[in-house]
N, C-alpha and C. Protein backbone atom coordinates (compact mmCIF):
# COMPACT_ATOMS: atom_id res chain seq x y z
N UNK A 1 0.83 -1.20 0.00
CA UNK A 1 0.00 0.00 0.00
C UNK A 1 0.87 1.25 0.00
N UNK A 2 2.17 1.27 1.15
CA UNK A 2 2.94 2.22 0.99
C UNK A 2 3.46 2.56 -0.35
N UNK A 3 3.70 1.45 -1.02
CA UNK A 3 4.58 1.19 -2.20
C UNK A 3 4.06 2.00 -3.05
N UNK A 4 2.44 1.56 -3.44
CA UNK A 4 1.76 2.60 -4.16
C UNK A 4 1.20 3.66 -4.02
N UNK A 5 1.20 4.29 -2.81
CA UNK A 5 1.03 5.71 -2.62
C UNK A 5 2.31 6.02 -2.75
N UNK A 6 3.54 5.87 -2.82
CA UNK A 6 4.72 6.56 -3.09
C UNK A 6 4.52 6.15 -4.84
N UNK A 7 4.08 5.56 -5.51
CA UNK A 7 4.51 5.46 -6.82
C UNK A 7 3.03 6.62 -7.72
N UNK A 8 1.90 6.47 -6.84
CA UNK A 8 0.92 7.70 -7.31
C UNK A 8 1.84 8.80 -6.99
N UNK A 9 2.02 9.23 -5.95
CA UNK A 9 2.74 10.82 -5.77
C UNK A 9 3.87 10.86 -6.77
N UNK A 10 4.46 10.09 -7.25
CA UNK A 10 5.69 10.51 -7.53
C UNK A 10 4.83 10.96 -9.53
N UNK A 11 3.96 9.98 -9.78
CA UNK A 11 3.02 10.20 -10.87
C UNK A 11 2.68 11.05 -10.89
N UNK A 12 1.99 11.74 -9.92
CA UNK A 12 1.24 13.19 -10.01
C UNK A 12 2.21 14.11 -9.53
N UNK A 13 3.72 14.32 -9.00
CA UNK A 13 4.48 14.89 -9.39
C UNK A 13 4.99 15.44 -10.76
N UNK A 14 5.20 13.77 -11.43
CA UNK A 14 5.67 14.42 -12.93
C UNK A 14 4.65 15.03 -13.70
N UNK A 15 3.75 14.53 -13.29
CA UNK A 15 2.87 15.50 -14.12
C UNK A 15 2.52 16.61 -13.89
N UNK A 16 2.97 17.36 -12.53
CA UNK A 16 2.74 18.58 -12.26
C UNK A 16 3.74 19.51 -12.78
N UNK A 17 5.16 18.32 -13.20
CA UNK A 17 6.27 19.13 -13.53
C UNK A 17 5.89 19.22 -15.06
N UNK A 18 5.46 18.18 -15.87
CA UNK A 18 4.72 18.69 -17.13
C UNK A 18 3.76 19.43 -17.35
N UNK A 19 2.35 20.00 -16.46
CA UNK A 19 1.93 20.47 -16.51
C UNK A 19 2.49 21.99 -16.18
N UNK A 20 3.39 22.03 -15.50
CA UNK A 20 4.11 23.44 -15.39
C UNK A 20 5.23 24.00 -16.83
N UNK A 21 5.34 23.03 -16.97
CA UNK A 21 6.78 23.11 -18.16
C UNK A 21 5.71 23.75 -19.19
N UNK A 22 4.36 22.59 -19.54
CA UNK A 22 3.91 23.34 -20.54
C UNK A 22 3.02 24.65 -21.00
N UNK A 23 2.67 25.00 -19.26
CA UNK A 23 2.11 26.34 -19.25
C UNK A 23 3.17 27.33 -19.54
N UNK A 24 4.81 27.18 -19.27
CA UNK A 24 5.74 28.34 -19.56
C UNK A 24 5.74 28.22 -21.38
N UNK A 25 5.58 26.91 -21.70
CA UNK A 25 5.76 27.02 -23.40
C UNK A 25 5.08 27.86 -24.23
N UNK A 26 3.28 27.34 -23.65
CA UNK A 26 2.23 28.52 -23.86
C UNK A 26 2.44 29.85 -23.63
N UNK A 27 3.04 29.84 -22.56
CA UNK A 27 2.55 31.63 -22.10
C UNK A 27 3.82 32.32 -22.79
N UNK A 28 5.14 32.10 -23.11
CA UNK A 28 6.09 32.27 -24.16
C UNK A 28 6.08 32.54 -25.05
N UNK A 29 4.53 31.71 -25.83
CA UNK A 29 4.76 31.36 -27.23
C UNK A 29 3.49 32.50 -27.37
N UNK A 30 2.79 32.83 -26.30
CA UNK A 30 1.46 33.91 -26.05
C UNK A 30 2.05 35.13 -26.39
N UNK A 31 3.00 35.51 -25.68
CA UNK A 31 4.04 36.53 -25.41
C UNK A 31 4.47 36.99 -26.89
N UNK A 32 5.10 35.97 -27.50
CA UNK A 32 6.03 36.06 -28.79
C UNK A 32 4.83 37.07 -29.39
N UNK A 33 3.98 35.87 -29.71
CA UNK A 33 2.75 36.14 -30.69
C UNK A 33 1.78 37.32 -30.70
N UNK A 34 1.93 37.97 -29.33
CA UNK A 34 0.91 39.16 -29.05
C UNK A 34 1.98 40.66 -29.20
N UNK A 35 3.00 39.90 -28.32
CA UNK A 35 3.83 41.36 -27.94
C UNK A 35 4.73 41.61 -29.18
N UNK A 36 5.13 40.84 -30.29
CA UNK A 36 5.94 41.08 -30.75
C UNK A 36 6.09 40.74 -32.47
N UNK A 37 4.44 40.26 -32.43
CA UNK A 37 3.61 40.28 -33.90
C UNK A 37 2.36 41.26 -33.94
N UNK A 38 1.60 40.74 -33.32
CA UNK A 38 0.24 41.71 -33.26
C UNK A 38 0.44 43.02 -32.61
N UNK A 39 0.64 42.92 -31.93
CA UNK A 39 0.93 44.73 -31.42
C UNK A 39 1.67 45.73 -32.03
N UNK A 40 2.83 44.99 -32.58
CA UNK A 40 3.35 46.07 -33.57
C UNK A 40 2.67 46.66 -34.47
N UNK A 41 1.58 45.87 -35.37
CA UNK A 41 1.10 45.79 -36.37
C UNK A 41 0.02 47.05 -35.83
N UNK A 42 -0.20 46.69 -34.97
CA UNK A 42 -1.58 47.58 -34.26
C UNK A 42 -1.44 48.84 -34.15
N UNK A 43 -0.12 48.52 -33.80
CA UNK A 43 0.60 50.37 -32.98
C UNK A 43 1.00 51.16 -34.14
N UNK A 44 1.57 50.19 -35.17
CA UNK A 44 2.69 51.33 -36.05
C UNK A 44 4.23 50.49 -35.82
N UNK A 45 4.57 50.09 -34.55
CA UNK A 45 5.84 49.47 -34.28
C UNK A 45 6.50 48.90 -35.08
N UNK A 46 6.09 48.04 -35.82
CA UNK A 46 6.78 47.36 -36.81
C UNK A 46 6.81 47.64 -38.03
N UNK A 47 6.66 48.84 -38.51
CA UNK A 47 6.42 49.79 -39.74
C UNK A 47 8.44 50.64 -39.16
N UNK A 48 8.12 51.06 -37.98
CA UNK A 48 8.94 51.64 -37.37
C UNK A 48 9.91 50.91 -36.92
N UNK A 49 10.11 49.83 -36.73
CA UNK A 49 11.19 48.60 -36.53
C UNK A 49 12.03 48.65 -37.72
N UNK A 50 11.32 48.22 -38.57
CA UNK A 50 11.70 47.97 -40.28
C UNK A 50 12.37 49.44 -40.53
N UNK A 51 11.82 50.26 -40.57
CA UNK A 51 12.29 51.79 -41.24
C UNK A 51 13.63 51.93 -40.51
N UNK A 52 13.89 51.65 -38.94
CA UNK A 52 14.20 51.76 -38.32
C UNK A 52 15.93 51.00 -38.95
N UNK A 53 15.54 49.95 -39.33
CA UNK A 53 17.35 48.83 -39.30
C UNK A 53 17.37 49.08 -40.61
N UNK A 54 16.23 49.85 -41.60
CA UNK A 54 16.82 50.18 -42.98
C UNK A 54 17.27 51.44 -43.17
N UNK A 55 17.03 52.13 -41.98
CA UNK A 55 17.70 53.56 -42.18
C UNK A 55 19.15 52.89 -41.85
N UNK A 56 19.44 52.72 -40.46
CA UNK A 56 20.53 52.22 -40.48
C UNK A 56 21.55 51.74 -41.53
N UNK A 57 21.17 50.54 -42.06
CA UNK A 57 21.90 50.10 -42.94
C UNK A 57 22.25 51.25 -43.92
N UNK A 58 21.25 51.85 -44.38
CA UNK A 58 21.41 53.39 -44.92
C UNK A 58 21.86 54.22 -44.85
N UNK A 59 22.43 53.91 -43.93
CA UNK A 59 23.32 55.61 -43.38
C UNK A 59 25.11 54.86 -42.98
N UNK A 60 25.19 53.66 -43.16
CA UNK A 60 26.02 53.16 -43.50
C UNK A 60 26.82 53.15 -45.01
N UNK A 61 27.50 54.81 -44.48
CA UNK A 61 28.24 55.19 -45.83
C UNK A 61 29.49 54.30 -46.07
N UNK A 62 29.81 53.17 -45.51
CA UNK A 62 31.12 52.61 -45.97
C UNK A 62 32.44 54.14 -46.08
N UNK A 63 32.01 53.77 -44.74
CA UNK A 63 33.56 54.92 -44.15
C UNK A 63 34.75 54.17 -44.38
N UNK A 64 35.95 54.67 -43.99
CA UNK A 64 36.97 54.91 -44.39
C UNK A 64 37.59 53.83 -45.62
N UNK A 65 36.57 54.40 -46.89
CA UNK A 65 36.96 53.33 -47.93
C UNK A 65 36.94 54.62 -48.93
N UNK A 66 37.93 54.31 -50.18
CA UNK A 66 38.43 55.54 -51.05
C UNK A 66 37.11 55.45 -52.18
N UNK A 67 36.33 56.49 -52.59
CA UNK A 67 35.25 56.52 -53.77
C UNK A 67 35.07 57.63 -54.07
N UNK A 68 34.63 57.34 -55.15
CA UNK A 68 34.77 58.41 -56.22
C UNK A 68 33.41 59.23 -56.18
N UNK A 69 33.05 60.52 -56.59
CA UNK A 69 32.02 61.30 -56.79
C UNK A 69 30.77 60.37 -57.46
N UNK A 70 31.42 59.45 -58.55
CA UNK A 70 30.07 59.01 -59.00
C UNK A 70 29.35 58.23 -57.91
N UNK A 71 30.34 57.24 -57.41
CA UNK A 71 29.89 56.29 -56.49
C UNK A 71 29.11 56.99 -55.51
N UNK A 72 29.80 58.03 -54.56
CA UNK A 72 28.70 58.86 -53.95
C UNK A 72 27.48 59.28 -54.23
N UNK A 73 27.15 59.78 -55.86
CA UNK A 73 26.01 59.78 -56.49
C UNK A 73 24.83 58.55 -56.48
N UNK A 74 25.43 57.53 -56.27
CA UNK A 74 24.73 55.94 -56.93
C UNK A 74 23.97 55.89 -55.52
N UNK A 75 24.64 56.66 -54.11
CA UNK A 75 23.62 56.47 -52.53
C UNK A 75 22.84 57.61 -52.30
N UNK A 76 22.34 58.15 -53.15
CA UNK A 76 21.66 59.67 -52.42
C UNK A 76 20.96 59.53 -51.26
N UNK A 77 20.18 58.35 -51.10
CA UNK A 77 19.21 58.28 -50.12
C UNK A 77 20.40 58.25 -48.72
N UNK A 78 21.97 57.84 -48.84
CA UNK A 78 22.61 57.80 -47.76
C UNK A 78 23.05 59.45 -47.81
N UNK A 79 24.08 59.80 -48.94
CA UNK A 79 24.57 61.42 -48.45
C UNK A 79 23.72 62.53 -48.39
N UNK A 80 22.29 62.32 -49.43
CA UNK A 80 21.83 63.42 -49.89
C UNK A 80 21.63 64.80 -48.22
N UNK A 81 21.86 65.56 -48.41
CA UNK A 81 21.55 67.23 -47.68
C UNK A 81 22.50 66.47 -46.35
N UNK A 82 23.24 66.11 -46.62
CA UNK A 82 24.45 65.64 -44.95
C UNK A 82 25.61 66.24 -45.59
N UNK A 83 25.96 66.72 -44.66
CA UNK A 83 27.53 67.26 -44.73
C UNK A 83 28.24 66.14 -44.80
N UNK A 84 29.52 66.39 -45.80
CA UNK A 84 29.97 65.21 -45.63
C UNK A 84 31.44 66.26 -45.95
N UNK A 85 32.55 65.11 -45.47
CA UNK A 85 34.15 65.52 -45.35
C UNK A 85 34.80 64.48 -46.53
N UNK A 86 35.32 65.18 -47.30
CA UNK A 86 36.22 64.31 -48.35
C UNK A 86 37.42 64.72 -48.03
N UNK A 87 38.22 63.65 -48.89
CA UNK A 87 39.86 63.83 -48.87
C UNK A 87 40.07 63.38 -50.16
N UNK A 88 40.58 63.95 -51.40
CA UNK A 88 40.81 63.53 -52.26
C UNK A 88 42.02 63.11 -52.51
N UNK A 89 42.01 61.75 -52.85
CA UNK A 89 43.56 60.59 -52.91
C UNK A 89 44.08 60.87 -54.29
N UNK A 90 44.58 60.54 -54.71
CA UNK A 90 45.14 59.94 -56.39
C UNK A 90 45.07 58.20 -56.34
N UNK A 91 45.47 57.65 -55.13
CA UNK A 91 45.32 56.02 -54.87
C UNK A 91 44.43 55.91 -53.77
N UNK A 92 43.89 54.38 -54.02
CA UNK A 92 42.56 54.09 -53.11
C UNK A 92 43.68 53.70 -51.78
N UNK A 93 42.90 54.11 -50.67
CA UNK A 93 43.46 54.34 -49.20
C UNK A 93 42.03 54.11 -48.43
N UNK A 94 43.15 54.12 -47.17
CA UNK A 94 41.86 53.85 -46.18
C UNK A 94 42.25 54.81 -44.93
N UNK A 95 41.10 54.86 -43.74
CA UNK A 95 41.70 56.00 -42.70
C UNK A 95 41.37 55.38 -41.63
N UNK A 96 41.72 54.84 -40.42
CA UNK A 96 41.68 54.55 -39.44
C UNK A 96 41.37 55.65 -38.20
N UNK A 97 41.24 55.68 -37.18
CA UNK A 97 40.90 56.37 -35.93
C UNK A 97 40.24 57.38 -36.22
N UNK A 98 39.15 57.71 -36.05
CA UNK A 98 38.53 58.72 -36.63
C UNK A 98 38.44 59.74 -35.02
N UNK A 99 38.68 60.64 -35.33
CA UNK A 99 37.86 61.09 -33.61
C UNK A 99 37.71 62.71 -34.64
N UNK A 100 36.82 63.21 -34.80
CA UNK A 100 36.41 64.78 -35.08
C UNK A 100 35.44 65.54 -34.48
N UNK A 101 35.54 66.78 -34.60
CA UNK A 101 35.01 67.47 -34.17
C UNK A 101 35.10 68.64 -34.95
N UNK A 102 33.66 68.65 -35.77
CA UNK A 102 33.15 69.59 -36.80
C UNK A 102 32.64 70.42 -36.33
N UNK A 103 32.60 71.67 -36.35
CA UNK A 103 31.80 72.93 -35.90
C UNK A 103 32.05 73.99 -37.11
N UNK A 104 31.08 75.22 -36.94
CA UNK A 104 30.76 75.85 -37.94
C UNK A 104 31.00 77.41 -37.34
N UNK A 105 31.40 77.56 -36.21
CA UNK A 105 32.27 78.86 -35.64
C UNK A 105 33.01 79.14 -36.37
N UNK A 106 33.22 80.12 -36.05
CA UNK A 106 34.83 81.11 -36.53
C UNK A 106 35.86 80.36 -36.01
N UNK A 107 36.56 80.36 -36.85
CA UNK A 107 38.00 79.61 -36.40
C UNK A 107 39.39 81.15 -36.88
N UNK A 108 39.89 80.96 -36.12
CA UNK A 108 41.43 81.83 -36.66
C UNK A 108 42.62 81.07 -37.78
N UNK A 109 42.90 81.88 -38.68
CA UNK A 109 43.78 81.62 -39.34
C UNK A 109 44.91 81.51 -39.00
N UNK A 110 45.67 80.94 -39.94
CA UNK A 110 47.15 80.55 -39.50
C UNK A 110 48.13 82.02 -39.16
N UNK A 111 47.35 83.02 -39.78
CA UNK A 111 48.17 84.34 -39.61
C UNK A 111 47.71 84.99 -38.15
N UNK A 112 46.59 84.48 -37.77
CA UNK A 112 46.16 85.32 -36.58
C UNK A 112 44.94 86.05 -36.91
N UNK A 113 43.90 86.00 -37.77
CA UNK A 113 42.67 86.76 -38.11
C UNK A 113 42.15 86.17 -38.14
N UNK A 114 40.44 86.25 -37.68
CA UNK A 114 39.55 85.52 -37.33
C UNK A 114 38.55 86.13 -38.93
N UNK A 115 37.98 84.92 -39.12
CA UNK A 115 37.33 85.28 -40.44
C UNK A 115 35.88 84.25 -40.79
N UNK A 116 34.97 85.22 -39.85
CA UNK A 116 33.50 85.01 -39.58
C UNK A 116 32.98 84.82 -40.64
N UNK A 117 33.28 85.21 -41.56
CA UNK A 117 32.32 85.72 -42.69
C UNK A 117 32.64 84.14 -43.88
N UNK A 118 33.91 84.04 -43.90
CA UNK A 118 34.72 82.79 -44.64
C UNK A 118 34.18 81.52 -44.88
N UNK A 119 34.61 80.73 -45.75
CA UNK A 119 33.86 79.00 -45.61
C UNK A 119 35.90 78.65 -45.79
N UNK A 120 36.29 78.09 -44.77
CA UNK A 120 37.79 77.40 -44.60
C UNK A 120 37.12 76.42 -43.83
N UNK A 121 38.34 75.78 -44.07
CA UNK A 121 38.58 74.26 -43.31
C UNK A 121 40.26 74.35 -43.02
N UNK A 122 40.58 73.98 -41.57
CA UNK A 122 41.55 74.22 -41.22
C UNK A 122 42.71 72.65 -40.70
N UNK A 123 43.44 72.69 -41.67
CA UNK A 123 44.29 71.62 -42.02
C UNK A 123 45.29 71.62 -41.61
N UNK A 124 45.89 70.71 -40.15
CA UNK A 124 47.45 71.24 -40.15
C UNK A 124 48.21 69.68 -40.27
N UNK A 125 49.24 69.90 -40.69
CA UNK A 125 50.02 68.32 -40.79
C UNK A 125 50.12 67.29 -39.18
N UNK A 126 50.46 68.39 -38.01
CA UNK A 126 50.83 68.15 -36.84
C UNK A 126 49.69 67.47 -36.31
N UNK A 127 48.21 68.14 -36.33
CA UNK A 127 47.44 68.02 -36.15
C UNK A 127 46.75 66.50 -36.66
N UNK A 128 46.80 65.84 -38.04
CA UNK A 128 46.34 64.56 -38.48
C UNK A 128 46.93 63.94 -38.86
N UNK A 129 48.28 64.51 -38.60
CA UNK A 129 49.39 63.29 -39.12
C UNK A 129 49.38 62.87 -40.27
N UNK A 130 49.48 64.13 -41.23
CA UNK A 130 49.16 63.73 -42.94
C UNK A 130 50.34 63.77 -43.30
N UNK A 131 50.47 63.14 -44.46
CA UNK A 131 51.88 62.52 -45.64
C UNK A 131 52.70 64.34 -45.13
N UNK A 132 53.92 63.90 -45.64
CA UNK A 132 54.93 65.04 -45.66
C UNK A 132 54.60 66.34 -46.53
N UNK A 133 54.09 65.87 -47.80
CA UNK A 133 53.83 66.36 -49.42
C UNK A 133 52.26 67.31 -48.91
N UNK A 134 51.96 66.97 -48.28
CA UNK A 134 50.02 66.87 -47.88
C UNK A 134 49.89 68.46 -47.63
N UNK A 135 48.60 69.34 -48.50
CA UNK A 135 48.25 70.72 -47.85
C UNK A 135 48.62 71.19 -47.02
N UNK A 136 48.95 72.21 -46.42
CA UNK A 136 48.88 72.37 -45.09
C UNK A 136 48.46 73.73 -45.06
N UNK A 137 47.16 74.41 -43.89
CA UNK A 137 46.80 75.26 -44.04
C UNK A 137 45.25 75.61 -44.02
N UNK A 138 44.88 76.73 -44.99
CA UNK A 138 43.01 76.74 -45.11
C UNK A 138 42.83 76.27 -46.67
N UNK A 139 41.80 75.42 -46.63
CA UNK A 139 41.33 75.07 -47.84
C UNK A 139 39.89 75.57 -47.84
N UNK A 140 39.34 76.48 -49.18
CA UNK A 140 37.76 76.93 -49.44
C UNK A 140 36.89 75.49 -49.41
N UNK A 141 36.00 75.28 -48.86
CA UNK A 141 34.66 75.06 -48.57
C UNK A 141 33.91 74.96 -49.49
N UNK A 142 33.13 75.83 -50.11
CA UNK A 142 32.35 76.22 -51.12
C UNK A 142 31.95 77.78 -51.13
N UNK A 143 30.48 77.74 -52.17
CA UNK A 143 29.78 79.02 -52.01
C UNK A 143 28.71 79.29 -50.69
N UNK A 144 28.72 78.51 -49.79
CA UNK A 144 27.52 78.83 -48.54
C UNK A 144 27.95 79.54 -46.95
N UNK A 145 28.91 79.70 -47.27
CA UNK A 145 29.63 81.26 -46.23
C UNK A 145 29.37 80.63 -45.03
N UNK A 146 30.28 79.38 -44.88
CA UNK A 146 30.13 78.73 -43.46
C UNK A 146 31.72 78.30 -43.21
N UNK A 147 31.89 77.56 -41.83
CA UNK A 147 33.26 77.57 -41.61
C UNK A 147 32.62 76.32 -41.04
N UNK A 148 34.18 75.46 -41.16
CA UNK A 148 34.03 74.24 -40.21
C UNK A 148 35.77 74.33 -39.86
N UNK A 149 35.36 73.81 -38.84
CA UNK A 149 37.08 73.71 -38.09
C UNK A 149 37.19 71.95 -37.87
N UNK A 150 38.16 71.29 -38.33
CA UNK A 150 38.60 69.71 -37.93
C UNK A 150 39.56 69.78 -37.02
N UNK A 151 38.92 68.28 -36.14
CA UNK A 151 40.10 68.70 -35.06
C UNK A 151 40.01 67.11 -35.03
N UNK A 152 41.39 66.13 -34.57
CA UNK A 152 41.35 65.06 -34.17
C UNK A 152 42.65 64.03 -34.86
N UNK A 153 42.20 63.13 -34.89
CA UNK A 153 43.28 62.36 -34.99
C UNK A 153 43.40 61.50 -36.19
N UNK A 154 44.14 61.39 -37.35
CA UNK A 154 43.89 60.47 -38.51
C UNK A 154 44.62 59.98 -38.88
N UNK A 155 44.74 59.03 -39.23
CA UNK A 155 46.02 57.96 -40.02
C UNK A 155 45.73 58.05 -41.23
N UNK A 156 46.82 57.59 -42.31
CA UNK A 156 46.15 57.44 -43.63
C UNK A 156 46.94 56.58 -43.61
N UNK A 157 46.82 55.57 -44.68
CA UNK A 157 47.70 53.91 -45.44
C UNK A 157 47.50 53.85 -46.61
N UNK A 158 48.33 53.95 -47.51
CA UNK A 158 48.19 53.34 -48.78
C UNK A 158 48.13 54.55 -49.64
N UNK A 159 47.97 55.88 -48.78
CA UNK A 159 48.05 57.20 -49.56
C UNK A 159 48.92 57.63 -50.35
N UNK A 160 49.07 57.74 -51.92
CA UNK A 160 50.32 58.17 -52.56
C UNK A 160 50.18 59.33 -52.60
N UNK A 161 49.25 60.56 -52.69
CA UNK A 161 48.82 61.26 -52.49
C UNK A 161 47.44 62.27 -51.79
N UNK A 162 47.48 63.86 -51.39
CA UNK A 162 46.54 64.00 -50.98
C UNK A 162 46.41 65.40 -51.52
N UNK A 163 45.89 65.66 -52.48
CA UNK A 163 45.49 66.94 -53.41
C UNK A 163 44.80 67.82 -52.50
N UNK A 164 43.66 67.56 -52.08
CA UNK A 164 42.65 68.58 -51.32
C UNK A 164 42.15 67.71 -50.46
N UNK A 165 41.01 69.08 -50.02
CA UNK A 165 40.35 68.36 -48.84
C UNK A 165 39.36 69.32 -48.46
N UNK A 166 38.06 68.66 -48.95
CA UNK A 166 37.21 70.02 -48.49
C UNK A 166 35.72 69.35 -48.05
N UNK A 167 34.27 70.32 -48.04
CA UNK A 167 33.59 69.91 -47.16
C UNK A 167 32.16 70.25 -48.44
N UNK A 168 31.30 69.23 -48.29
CA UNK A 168 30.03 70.02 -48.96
C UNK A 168 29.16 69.54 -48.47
N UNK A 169 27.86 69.95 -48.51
CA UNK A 169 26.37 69.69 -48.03
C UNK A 169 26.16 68.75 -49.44
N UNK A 170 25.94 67.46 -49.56
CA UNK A 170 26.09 66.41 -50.72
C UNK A 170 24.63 66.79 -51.43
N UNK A 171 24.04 67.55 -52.00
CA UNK A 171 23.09 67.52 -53.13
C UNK A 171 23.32 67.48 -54.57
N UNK A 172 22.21 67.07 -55.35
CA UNK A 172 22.08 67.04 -56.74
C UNK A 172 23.47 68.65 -57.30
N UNK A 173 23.01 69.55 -56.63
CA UNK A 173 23.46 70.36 -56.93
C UNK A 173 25.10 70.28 -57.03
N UNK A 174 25.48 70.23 -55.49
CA UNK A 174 26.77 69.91 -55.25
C UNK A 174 27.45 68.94 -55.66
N UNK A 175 26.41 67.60 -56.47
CA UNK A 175 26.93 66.79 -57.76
C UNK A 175 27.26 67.60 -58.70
N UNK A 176 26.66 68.34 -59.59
CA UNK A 176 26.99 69.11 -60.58
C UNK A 176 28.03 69.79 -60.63
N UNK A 177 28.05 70.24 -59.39
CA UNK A 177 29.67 71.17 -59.31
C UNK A 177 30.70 70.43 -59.22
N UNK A 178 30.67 68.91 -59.16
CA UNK A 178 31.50 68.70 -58.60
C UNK A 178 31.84 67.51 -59.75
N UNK A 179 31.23 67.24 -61.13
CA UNK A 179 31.20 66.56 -61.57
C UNK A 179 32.65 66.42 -62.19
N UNK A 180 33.57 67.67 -62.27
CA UNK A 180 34.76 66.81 -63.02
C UNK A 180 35.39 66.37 -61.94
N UNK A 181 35.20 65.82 -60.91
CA UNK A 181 35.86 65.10 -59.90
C UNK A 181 35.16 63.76 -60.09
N UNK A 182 34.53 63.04 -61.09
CA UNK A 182 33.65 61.89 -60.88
C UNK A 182 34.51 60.56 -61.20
N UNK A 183 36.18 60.74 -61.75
CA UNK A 183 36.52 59.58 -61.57
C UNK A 183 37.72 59.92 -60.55
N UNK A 184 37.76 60.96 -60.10
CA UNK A 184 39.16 60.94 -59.43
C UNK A 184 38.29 60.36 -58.19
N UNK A 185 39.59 59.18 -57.08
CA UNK A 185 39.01 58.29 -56.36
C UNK A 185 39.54 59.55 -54.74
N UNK A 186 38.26 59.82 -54.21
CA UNK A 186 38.17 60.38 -53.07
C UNK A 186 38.01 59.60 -51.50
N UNK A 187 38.71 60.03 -50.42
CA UNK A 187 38.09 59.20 -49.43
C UNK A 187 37.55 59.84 -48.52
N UNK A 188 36.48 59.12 -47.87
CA UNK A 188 35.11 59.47 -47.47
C UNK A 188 35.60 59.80 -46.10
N UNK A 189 35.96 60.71 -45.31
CA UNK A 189 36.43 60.68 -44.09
C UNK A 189 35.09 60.81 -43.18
N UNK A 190 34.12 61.50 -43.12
CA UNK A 190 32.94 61.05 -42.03
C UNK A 190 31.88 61.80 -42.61
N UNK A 191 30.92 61.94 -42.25
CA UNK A 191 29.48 61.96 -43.05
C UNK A 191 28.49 62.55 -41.65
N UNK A 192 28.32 64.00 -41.69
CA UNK A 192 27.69 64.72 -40.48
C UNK A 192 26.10 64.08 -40.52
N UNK A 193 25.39 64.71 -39.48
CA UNK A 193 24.20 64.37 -39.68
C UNK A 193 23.46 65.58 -40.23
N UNK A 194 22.10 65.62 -40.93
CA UNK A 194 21.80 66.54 -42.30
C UNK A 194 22.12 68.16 -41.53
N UNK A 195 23.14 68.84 -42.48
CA UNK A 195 23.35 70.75 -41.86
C UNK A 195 22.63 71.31 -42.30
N UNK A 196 22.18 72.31 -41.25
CA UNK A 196 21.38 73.42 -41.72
C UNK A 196 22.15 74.80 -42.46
N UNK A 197 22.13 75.27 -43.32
CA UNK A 197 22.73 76.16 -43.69
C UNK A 197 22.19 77.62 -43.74
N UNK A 198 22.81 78.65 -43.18
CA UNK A 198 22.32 79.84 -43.14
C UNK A 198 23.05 80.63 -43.94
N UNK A 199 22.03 81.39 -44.62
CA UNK A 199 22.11 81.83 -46.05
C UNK A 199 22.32 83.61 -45.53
């Protein structure tokens, strides 16, 4: 009699441990199915999930890789109205350590005059550790009467050269201007988020 009241309990044990196991499977599989199919759908969430890892991938300009103006053209949906920083190579290169700091203040010139009004970009060898041969100094910007100052740290590899180095707000437009640069191979040094420009 003992025998089989220890062999019922131990029966209606396991089955309490199956009956528990399979309420966590359910309520898991409840979970998945409500919180993380249907509700999105309900809310908007998963409209916004999606947009969400395709912007991303999108805004994944394939930094420090050398390309050319056209190639920049072929992503508008990534550069279009973003500031972006070029370095124009003669050979494809790459740039390691990025650390910058873009701003649109007045910066002082190498002579000592501050020049508010200016679009420079301020380049020093000491400063990014560029080739021997490499600019050194202010390089023009464009036509939108803004200033950016670079500051930080850059390596270059594989650079045989470095012609210029300047800055544009990437539109249709600033394609056009920029079209006899469409096979010379440029590298993409960082890609702001979209500037406002005051006119």
């Amino acid at each position: 009699m003992l025998k089989k009241a220890i062999k019922d309990n131990t029966g209606s044990a396991s089955n309490w441990i199956l009956g528990i196991a399979f309420l966590i499977i359910v309520g898991v599989g409840v979970y998945v199915l409500v919180f993380k199919n249907i509700k999105p759908k309900l809310t908007g969430d998963a409209a916004k999930t999606k947009e969400t890892t395709a912007s991303k991938a999108a805004e994944d300009p394939s930094l420090h890789q050398a390309l050319t103006i056209s190639d920049i053209a072929k992503r508008p949906n990534v550069y279009e109205n973003k500031r972006v920083i070029l370095l124009k190579v003669l050979s494809r290169g790459w740039v390691t350590d990025r650390a910058f700091i873009v701003t649109d203040v007045p910066v002082k010139t190498p002579s000592g005059t501050s020049t508010p009004s200016g679009s420079l970009l301020v380049i020093r060898k000491e400063q990014f550790s560029l080739p021997e041969h490499a600019p050194d100094g202010m390089i023009a910007l464009g036509e939108d009467k803004r200033q950016l100052r670079l500051e930080g740290t850059v390596k270059y590899f594989n650079v045989d050269e470095v012609s210029s180095m300047w800055g544009i707000t990437f539109s249709t437009a600033d394609y056009n201007a920029l079209k006899k640069y469409n096979k010379k191979p440029v590298l993409l040094i960082d890609v702001i988020e979209p500037y406002q420009t005051n006119k």
